[in-house]
Protein backbone atom coordinates (compact mmCIF):
# COMPACT_ATOMS: atom_id res chain seq x y z
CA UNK A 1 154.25 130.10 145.25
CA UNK A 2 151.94 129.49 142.25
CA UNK A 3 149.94 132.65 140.82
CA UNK A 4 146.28 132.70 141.35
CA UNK A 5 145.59 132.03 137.80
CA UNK A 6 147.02 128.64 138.21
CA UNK A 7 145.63 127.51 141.40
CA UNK A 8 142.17 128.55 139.70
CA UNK A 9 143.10 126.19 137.18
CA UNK A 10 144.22 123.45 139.52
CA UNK A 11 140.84 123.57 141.22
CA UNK A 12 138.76 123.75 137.97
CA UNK A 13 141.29 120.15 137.27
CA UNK A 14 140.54 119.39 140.57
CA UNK A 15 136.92 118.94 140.04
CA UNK A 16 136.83 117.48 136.87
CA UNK A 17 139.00 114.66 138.10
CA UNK A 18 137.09 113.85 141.14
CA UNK A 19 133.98 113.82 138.63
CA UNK A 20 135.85 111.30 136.41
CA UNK A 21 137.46 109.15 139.14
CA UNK A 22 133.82 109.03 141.24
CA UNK A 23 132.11 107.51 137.93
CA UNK A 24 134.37 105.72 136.20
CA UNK A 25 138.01 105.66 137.49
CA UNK A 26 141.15 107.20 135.89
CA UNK A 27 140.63 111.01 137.33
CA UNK A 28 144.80 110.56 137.21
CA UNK A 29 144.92 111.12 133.60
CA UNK A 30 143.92 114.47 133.62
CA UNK A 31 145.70 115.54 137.21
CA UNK A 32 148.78 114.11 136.69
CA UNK A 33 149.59 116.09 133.42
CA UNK A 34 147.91 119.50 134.50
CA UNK A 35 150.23 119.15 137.95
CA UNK A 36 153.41 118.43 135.66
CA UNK A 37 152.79 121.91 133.46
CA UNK A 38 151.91 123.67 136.67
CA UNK A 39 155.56 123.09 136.95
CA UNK A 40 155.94 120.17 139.56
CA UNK A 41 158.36 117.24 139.18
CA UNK A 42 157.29 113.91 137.93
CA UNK A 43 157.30 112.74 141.98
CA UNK A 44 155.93 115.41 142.97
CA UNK A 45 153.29 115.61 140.87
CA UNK A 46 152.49 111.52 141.64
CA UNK A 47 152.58 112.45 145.57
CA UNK A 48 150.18 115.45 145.06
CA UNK A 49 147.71 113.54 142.75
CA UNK A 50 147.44 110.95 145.52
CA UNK A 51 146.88 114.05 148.29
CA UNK A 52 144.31 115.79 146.16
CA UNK A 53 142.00 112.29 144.62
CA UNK A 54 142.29 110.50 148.26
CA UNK A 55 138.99 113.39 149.68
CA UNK A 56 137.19 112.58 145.72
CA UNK A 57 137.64 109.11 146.65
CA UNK A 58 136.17 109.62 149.97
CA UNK A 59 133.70 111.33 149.44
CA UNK A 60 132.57 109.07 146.37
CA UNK A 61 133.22 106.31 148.69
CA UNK A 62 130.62 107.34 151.40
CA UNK A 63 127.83 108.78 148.84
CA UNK A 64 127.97 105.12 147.58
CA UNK A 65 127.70 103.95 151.01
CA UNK A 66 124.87 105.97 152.15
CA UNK A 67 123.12 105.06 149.15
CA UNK A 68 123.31 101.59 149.85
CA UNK A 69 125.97 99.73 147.30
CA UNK A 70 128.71 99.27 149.87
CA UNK A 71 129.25 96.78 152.95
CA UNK A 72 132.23 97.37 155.10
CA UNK A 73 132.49 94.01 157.09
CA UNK A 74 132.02 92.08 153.89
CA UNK A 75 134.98 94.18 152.16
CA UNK A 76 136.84 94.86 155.28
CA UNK A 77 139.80 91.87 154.59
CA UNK A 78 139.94 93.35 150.96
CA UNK A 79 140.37 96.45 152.78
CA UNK A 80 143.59 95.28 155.04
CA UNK A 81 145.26 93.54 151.46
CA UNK A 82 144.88 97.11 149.30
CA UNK A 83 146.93 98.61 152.13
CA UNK A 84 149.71 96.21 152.72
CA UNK A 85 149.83 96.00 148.42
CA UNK A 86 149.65 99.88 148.01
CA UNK A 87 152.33 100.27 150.99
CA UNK A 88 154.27 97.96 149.17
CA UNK A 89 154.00 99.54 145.85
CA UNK A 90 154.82 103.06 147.01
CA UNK A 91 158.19 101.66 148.71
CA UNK A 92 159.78 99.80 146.06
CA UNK A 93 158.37 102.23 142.99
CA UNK A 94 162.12 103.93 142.71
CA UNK A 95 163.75 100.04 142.80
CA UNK A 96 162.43 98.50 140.13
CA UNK A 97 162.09 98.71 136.47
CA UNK A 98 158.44 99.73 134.95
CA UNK A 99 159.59 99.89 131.37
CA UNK A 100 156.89 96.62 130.95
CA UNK A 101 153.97 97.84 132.61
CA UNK A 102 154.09 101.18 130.14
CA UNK A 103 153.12 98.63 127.11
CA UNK A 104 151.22 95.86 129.53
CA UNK A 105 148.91 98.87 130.95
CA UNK A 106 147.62 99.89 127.83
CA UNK A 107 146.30 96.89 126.24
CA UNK A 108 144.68 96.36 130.06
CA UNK A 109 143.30 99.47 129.49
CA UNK A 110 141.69 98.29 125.56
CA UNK A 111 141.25 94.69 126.86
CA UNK A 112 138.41 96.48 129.50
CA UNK A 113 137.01 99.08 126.94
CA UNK A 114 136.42 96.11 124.65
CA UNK A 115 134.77 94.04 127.59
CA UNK A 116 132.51 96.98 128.64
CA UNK A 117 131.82 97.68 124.94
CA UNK A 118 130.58 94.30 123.84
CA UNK A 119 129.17 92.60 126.61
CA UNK A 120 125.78 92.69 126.29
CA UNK A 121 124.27 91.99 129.58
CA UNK A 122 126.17 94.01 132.01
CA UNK A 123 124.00 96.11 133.58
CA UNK A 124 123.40 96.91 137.52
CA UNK A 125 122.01 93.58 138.79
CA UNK A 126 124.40 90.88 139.96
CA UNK A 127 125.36 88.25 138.64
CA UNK A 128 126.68 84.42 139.64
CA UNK A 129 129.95 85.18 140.98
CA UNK A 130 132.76 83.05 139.35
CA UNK A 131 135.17 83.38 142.39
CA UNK A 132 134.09 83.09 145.97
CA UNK A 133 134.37 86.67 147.00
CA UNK A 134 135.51 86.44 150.76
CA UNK A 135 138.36 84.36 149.51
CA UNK A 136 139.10 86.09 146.31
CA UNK A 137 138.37 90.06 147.18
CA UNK A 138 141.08 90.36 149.14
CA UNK A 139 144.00 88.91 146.66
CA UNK A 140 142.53 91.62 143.51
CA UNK A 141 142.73 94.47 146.51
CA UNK A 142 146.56 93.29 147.30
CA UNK A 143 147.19 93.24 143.52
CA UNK A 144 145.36 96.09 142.53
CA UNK A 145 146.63 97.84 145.11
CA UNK A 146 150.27 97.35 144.52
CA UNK A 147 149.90 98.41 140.78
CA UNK A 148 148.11 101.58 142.07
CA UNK A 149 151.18 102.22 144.47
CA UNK A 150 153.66 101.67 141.89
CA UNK A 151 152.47 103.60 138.55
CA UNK A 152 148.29 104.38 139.32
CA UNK A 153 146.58 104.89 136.06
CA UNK A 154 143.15 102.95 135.25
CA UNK A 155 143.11 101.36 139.30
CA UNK A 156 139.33 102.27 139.13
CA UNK A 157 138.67 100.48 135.97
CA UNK A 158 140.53 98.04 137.19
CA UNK A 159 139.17 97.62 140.38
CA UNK A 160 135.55 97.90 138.95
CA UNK A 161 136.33 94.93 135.95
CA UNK A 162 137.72 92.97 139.02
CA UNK A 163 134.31 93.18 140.62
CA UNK A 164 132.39 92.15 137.86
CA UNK A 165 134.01 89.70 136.13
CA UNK A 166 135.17 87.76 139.45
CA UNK A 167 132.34 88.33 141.92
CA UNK A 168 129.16 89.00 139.46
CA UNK A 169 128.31 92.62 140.87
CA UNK A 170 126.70 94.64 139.02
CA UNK A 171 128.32 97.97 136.95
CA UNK A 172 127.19 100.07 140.21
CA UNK A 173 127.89 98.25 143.01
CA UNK A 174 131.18 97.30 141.51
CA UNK A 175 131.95 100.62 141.23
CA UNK A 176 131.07 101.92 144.45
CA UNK A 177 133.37 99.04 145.99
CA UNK A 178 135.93 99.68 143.98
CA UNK A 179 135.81 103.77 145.20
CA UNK A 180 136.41 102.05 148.84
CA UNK A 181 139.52 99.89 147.59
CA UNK A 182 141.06 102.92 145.28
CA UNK A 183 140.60 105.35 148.66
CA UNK A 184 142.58 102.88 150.49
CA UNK A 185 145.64 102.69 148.08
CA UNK A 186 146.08 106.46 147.62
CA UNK A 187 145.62 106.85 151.83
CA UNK A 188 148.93 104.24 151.93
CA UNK A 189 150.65 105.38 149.22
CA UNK A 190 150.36 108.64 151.35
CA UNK A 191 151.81 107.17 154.41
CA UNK A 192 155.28 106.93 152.50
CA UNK A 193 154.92 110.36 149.88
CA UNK A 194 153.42 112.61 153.12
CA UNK A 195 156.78 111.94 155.58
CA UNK A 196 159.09 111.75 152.01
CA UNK A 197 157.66 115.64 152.09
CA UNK A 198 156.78 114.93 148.13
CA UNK A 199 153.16 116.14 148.40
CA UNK A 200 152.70 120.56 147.26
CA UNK A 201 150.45 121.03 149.81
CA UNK A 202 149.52 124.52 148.16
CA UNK A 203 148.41 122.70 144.46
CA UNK A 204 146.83 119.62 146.41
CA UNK A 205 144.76 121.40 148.68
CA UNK A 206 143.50 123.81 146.42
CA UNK A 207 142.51 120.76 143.89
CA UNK A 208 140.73 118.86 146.80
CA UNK A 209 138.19 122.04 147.03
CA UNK A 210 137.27 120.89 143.67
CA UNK A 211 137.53 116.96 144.33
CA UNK A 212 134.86 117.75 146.74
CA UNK A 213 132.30 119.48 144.94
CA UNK A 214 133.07 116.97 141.84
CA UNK A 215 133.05 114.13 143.57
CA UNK A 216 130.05 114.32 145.10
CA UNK A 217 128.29 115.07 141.74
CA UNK A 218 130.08 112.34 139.74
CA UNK A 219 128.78 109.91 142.44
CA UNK A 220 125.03 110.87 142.75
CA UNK A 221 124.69 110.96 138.87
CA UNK A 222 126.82 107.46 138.84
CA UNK A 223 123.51 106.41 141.32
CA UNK A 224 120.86 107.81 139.37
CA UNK A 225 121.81 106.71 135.61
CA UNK A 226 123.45 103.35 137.00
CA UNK A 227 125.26 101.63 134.16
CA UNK A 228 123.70 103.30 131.49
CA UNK A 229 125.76 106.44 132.05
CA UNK A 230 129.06 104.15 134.22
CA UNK A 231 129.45 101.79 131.19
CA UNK A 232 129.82 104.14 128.06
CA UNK A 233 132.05 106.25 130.30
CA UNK A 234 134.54 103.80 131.29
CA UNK A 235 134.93 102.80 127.76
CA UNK A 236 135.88 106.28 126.44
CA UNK A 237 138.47 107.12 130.30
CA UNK A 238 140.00 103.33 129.04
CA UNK A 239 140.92 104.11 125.22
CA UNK A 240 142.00 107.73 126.07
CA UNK A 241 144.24 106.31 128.88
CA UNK A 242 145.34 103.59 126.66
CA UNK A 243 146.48 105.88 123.97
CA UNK A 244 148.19 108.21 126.32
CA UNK A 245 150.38 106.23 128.17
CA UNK A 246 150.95 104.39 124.89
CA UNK A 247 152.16 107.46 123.20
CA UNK A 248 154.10 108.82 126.73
């Protein structure tokens, strides 16, 4: 049973990372170490993370959607591909060896600071897609998808260069999409952590009280200051990620 100091804490985490994760992606980096000194195990503290950021992502998800920036039937086969690549992820994460993706992740991680940094006409209007999206969408969900079910941190960045790079969305509406597609993962990642009986029900359920109110904020500010507030934002979550895995 954790003292009440430390589920305070938890929830205080709780709504800084939905804040994060709504904006700009990679709410994990500050969960995932907070639920590791509140004393849970390394798989433990993965399981929980996805419990707590799946109602931030949610909630994100359908602020985005009410505002506009999101169409389900034009995602929906991305939708399907996220699943079966997140399932995937999840089942094989203790079978294989992830030794390469703690050095590949990283320099991901800088490779999309430095592309949000220096591009100088991203901004919340699209743009010519390179990629025809109905095709295309659903291969980044599978692939993002499976990363996020295997090791997690950065899937929103990810998900978010993904959009604009390949499909010419803008900063917003990639990022709303991308809450849909990062939702998905975590809800089938869940399917295997949730039966495994790996989620602390007591830390994630006191964190999603904060992923809700946090959340909800980081998403209505990500709507009002568009790209001018998602881009900086993003750069600064993708060098401090960066650094930490690189020096974990």
């Amino acid at each position: 049973m954790f003292e009440i100091e430390i589920l305070a804490f938890l929830a205080l985490i709780g709504m800084i990372a939905g804040f994060v994760d709504a904006v700009a992606g990679g709410g994990g980096l500050i969960a995932l170490p907070s639920l590791m000194a509140a004393g849970l195990s390394p798989v433990g503290a993965i399981a929980t993370n996805k419990m707590q950021s799946i109602i931030g992502t949610l909630i994100a998800s359908y602020t985005y959607w009410r505002s506009g920036f999101i169409k389900l039937r034009a995602i929906i086969f991305a939708i399907l591909t996220t699943f079966i690549g997140a399932f995937l992820g999840a089942f094989i994460i203790k079978k294989i060896d992830l030794t390469i993706l703690k050095i590949a992740i990283p320099l991901a991680l800088i490779i999309i600071a430095l592309y949000f940094l220096l591009a100088p006409d991203l901004g919340d209007k699209d743009k010519r897609a390179r990629f025809n999206y109905y095709y295309f969408a659903p291969i980044l969900g599978f692939f993002i998808g499976f990363y996020d079910g295997i090791f997690g941190p950065g899937t929103g960045s990810f998900f978010t260069i993904g959009f604009v790079v390949l499909f010419g969305f803008g900063v917003l509406r990639a990022t709303a999409n991308g809450k849909v597609l990062n939702f998905i993962s975590n809800l089938a990642a869940l399917f295997l952590f949730i039966p495994a009986g790996d989620v602390v029900w007591p830390a994630a359920l006191i964190m999603m009280v904060g992923q809700i109110i946090g959340a909800r904020l980081g998403a209505t500010i990500g709507i009002k200051y568009g790209a001018k507030f998602i881009k900086p934002l993003i750069v600064i979550i993708s060098i401090i990620m960066a650094i930490k895995l690189l020096l974990n």
